[in-house]
Protein backbone atom coordinates (compact mmCIF):
# COMPACT_ATOMS: atom_id res chain seq x y z
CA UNK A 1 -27.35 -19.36 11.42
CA UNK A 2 -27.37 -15.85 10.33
CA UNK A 3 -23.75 -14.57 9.01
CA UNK A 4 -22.15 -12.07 11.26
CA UNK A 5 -21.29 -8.67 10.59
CA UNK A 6 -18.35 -7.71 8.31
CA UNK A 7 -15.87 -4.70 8.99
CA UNK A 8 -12.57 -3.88 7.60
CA UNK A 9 -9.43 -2.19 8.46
CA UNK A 10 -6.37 -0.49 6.49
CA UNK A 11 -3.05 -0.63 6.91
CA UNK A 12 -0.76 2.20 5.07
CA UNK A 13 2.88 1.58 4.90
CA UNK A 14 4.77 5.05 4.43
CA UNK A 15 6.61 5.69 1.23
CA UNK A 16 10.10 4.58 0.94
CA UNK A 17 13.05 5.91 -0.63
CA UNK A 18 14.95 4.04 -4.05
CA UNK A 19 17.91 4.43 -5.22
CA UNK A 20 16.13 5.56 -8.71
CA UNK A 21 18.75 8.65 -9.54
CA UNK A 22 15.83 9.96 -12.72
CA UNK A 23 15.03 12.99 -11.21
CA UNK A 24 12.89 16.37 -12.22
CA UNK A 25 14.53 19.36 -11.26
CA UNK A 26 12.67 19.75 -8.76
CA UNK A 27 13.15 16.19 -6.51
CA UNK A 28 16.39 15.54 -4.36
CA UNK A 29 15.14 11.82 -4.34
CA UNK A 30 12.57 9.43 -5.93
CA UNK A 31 10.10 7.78 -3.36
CA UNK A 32 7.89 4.67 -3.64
CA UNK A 33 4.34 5.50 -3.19
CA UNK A 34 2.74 4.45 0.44
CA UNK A 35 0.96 1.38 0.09
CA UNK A 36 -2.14 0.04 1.57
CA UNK A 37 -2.88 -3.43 2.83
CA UNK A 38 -6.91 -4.52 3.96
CA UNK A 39 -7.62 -6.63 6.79
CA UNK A 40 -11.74 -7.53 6.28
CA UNK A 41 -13.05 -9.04 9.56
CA UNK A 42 -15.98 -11.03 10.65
CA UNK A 43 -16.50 -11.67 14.36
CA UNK A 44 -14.00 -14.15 14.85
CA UNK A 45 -11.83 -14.56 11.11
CA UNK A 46 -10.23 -12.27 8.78
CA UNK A 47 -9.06 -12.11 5.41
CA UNK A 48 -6.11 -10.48 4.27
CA UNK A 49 -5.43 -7.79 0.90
CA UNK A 50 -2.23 -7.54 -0.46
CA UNK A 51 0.77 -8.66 2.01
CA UNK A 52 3.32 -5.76 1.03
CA UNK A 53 6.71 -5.58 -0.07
CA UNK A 54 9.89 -4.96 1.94
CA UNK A 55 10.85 -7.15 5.33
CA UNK A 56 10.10 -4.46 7.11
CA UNK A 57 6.58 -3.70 5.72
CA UNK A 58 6.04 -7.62 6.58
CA UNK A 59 6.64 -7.33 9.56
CA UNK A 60 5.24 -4.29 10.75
CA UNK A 61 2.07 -5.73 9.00
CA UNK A 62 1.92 -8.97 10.68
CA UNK A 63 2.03 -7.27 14.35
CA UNK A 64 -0.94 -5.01 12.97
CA UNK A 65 -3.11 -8.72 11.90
CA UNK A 66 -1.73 -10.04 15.15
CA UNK A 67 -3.50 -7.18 16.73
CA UNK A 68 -6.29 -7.50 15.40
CA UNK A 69 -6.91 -10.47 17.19
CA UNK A 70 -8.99 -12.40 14.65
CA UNK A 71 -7.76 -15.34 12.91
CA UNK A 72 -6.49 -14.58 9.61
CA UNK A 73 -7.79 -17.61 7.05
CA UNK A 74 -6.99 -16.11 3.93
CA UNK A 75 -5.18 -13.61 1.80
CA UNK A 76 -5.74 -12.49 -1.30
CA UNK A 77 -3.52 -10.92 -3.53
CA UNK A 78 -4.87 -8.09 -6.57
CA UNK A 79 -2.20 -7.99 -8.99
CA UNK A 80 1.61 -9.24 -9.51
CA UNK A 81 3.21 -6.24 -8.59
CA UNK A 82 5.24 -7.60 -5.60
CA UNK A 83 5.43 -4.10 -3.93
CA UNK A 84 1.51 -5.68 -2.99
CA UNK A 85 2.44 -9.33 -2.27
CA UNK A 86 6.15 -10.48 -1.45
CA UNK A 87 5.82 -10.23 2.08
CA UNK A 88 3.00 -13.16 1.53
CA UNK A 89 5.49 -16.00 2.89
CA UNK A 90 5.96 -13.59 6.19
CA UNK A 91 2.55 -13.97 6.81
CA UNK A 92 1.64 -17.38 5.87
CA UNK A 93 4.62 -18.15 8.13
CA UNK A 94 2.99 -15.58 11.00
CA UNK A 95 -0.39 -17.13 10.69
CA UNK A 96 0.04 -20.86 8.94
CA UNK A 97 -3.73 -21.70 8.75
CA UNK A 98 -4.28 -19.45 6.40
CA UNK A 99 -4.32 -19.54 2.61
CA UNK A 100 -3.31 -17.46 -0.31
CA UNK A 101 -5.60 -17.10 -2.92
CA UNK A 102 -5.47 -15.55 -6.70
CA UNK A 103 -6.80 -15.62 -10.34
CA UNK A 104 -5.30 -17.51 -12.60
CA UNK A 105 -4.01 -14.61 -14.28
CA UNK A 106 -2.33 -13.05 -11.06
CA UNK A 107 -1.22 -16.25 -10.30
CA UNK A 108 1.00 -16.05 -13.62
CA UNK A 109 1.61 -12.69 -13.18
CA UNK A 110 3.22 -13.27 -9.52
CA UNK A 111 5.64 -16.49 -11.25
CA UNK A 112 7.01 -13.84 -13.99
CA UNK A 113 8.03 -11.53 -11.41
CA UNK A 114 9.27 -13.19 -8.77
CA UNK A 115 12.07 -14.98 -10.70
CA UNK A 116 15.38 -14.27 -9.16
CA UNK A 117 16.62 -12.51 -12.52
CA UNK A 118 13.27 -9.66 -12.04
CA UNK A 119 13.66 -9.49 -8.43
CA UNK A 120 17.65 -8.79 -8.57
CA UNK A 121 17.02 -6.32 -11.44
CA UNK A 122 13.79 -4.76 -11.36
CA UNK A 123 13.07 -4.47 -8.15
CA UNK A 124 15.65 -5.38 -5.12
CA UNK A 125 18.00 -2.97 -7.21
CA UNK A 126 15.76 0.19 -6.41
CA UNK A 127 15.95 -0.22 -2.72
CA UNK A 128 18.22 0.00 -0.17
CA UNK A 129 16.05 -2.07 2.49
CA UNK A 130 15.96 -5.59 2.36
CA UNK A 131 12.45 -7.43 0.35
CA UNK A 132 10.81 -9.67 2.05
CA UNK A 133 11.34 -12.42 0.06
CA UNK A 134 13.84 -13.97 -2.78
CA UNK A 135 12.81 -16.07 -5.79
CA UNK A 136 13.82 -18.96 -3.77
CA UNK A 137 11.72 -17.93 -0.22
CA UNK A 138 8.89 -16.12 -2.44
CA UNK A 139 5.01 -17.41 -1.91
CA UNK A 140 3.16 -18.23 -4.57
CA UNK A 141 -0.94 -17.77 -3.94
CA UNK A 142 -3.15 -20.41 -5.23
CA UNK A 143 -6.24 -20.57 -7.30
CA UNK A 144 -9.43 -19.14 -6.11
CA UNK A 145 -11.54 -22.29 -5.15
CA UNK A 146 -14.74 -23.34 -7.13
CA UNK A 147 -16.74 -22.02 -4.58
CA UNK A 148 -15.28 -18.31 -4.34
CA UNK A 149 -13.96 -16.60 -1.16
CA UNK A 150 -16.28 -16.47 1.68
CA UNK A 151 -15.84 -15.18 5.21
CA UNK A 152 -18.15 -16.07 7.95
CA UNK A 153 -20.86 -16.25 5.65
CA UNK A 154 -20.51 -13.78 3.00
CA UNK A 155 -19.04 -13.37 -0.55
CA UNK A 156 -16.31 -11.98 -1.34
CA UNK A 157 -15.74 -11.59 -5.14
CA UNK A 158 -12.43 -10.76 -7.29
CA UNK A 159 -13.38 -9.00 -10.28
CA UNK A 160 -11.09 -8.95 -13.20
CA UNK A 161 -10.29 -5.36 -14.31
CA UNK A 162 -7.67 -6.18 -17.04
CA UNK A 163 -4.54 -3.86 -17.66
CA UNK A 164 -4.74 -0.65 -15.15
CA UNK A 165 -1.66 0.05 -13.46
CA UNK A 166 -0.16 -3.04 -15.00
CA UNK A 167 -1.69 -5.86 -16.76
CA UNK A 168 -4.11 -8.58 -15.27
CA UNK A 169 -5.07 -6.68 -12.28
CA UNK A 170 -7.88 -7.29 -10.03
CA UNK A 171 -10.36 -5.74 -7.50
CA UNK A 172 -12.18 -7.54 -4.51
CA UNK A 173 -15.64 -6.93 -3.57
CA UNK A 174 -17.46 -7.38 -0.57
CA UNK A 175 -20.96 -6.86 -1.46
CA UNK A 176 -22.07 -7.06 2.23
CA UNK A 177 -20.34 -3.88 3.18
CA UNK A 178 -19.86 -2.19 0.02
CA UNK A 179 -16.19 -2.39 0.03
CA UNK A 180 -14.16 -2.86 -2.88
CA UNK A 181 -10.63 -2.77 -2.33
CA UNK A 182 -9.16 -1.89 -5.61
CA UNK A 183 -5.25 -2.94 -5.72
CA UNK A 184 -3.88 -0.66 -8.77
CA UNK A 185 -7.44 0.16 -10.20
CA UNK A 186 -7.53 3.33 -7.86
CA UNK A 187 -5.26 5.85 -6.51
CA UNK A 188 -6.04 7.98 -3.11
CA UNK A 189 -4.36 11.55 -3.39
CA UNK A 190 -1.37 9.82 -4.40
CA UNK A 191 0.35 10.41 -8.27
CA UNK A 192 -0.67 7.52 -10.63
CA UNK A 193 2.13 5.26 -12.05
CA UNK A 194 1.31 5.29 -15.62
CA UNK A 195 4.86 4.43 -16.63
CA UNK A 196 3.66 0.72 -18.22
CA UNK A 197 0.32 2.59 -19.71
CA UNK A 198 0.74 3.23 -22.85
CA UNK A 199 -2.66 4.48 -25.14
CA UNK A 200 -4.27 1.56 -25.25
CA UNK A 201 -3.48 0.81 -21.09
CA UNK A 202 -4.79 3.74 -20.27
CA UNK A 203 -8.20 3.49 -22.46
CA UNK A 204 -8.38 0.13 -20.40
CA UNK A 205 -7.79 1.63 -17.14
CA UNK A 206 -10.75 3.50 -17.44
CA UNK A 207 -12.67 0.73 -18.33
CA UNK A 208 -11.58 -1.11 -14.98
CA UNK A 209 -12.80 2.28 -13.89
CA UNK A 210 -16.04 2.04 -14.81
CA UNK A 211 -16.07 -1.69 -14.21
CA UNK A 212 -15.36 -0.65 -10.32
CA UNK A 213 -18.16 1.94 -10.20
CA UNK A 214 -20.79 -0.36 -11.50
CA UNK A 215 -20.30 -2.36 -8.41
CA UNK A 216 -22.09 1.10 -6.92
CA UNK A 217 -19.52 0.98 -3.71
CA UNK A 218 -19.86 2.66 -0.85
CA UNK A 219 -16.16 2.28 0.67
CA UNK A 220 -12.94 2.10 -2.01
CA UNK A 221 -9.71 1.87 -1.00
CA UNK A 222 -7.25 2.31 -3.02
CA UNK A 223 -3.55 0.06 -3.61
CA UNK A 224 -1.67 3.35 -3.11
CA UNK A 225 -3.17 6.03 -0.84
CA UNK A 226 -3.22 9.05 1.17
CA UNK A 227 -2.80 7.83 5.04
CA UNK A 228 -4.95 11.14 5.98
CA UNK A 229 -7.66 10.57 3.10
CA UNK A 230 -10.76 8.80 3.41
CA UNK A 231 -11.77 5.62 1.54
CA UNK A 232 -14.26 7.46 -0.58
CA UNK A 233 -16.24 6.43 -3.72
CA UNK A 234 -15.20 9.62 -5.53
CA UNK A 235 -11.68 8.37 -5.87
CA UNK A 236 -13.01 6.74 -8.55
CA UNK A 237 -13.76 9.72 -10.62
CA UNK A 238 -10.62 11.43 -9.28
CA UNK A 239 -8.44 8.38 -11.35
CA UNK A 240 -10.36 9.02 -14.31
CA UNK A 241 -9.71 12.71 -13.98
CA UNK A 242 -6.15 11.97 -13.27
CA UNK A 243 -5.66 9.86 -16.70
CA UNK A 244 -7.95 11.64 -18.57
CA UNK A 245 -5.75 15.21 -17.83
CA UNK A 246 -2.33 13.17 -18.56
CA UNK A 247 -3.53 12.09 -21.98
CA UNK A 248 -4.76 15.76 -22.46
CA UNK A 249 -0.90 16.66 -21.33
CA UNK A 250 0.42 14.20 -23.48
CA UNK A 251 -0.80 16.28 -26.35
CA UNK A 252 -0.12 19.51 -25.37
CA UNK A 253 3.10 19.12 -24.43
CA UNK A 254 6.50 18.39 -26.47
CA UNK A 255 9.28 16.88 -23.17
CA UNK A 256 8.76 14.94 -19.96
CA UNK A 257 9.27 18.49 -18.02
CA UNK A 258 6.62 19.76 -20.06
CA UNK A 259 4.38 17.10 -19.40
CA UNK A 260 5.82 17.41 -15.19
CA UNK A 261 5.03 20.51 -15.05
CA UNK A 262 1.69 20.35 -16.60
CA UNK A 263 0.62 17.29 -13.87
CA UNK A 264 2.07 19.05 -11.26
CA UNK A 265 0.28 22.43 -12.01
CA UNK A 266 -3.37 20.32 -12.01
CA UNK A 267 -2.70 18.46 -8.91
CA UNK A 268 -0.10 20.37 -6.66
CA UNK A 269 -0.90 18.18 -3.62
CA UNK A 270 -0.54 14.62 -4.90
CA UNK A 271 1.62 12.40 -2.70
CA UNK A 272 5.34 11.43 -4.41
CA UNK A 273 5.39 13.89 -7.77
CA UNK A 274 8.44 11.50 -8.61
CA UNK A 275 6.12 8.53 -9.65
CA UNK A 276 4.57 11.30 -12.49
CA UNK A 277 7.94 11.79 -13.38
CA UNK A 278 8.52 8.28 -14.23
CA UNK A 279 5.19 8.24 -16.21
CA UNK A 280 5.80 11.73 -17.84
CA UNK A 281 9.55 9.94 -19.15
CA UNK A 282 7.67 6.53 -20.08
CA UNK A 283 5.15 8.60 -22.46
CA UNK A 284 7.71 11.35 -23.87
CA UNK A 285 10.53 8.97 -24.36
């Protein structure tokens, strides 16, 4: 029996304010980044990307699958940054036939910050809204079976990209389509969080970079994107621009303003300047 045509379909949860109080001159408030969730679909089932963050997020997200109409099997989950996967238990609850799926090293990554010490402190203390989970509710995602991910038919293929945004990040492909739905590995018109890439993370993320482009896609979306900006290839080289001008920055400039300012001047139309300001104090501190 032949396997059925694949599609997918993204979901962009707006930007949301934290209770951060680091700001550039210029900012009356820091933002978090809009965030992008993937729902690939065959003719009848679906897999899931990246399950978002807040209550809120979870829910609005499991009215979109519900929409959908297909019957969500699996999710899979690209890196340990919960902002990407602590509304997970939300939608296993939603849709409890499905399963959540991870690499080893995600799987670790997803333990060490979901502890009720991280969440409290890290995270849950930047936000007014409510997460979607606590340690003691949070889902954990299993391994990736023997036999990979398939829906209806085809492969679908994590690839391990190493440190980009943070470390032990992922990508999944869909060869079929020529979809790879990057997690971290990618921005979309939409300031890069380089705050836990130092040198050496950075020289990595562009070798996730190039790891991505070998896979020769024809549709990326990225973790954090745009709503209005297309799932294009090219954001690929846009990334590597991105880090490649904030290590030139780093170097010509002596303060995080300095280094702002320079960022800001190179890409005046980036989405949420205040998540280069957090980078621009990580590297100048």
């Amino acid at each position: 029996m032949p396997a059925s045509q694949l599609g997918y379909a993204v979901h962009v949860a707006e930007g949301i304010p934290t209770t951060v109080a680091d700001l550039p001159p210029d900012l009356d408030k820091r933002m978090w980044s809009p965030t992008s969730a993937v729902l690939i679909t065959g003719e009848q089932d679906a897999l899931l990307v990246d399950p978002l963050f807040t209550q809120s997020q979870a829910e609005a997200l499991r009215e979109w699958v519900t929409a959908s109409r297909k019957n969500l099997t699996a999710v899979y989950i690209t890196h340990g940054h919960p902002d990407h996967w602590l509304g997970l238990g939300a939608i296993l609850k939603a849709f409890p036939s499905a399963r959540a799926f991870a690499v080893a090293s995600v799987i670790a990554q997803m333990r060490a910050q979901s502890t009720a010490e991280v969440l409290a402190e890290r995270w849950q203390s930047r936000f007014t809204e409510p997460l979607a989970a606590t340690a003691a509710t949070a889902a954990i995602a299993d391994p990736v079976p023997p036999g990979g991910l398939r829906l209806e038919g085809h492969e679908l293929v994590p690839v391990e990209l190493g440190h980009t945004d943070t470390d032990d990040t992922t990508c999944l492909h869909v060869p079929a389509i020529g979809l790879v739905v990057a997690g971290d590995a990618a921005y979309n018109n939409v300031h890069l969080m380089l705050a836990q890439s130092d040198s050496e993370g950075r020289r990595s993320w562009l070798r996730a970079l190039d790891t991505i482009e070998r896979l020769h896609p024809r549709v990326v979306v990225a973790g954090h994107k745009d709503p209005s900006a297309r799932d294009a290839p090219e954001i690929i080289t846009e990334t590597r621009g991105y880090i490649r001008d904030f290590e030139a920055g780093i170097a010509a400039t002596s303060t995080a303003l300095e280094l702002y300012h320079y960022m800001t001047q190179r890409y005046p139309r980036r989405i949420n300047p205040g998540a280069l300001w957090g980078s621009a104090r990580a590297a100048k501190q």
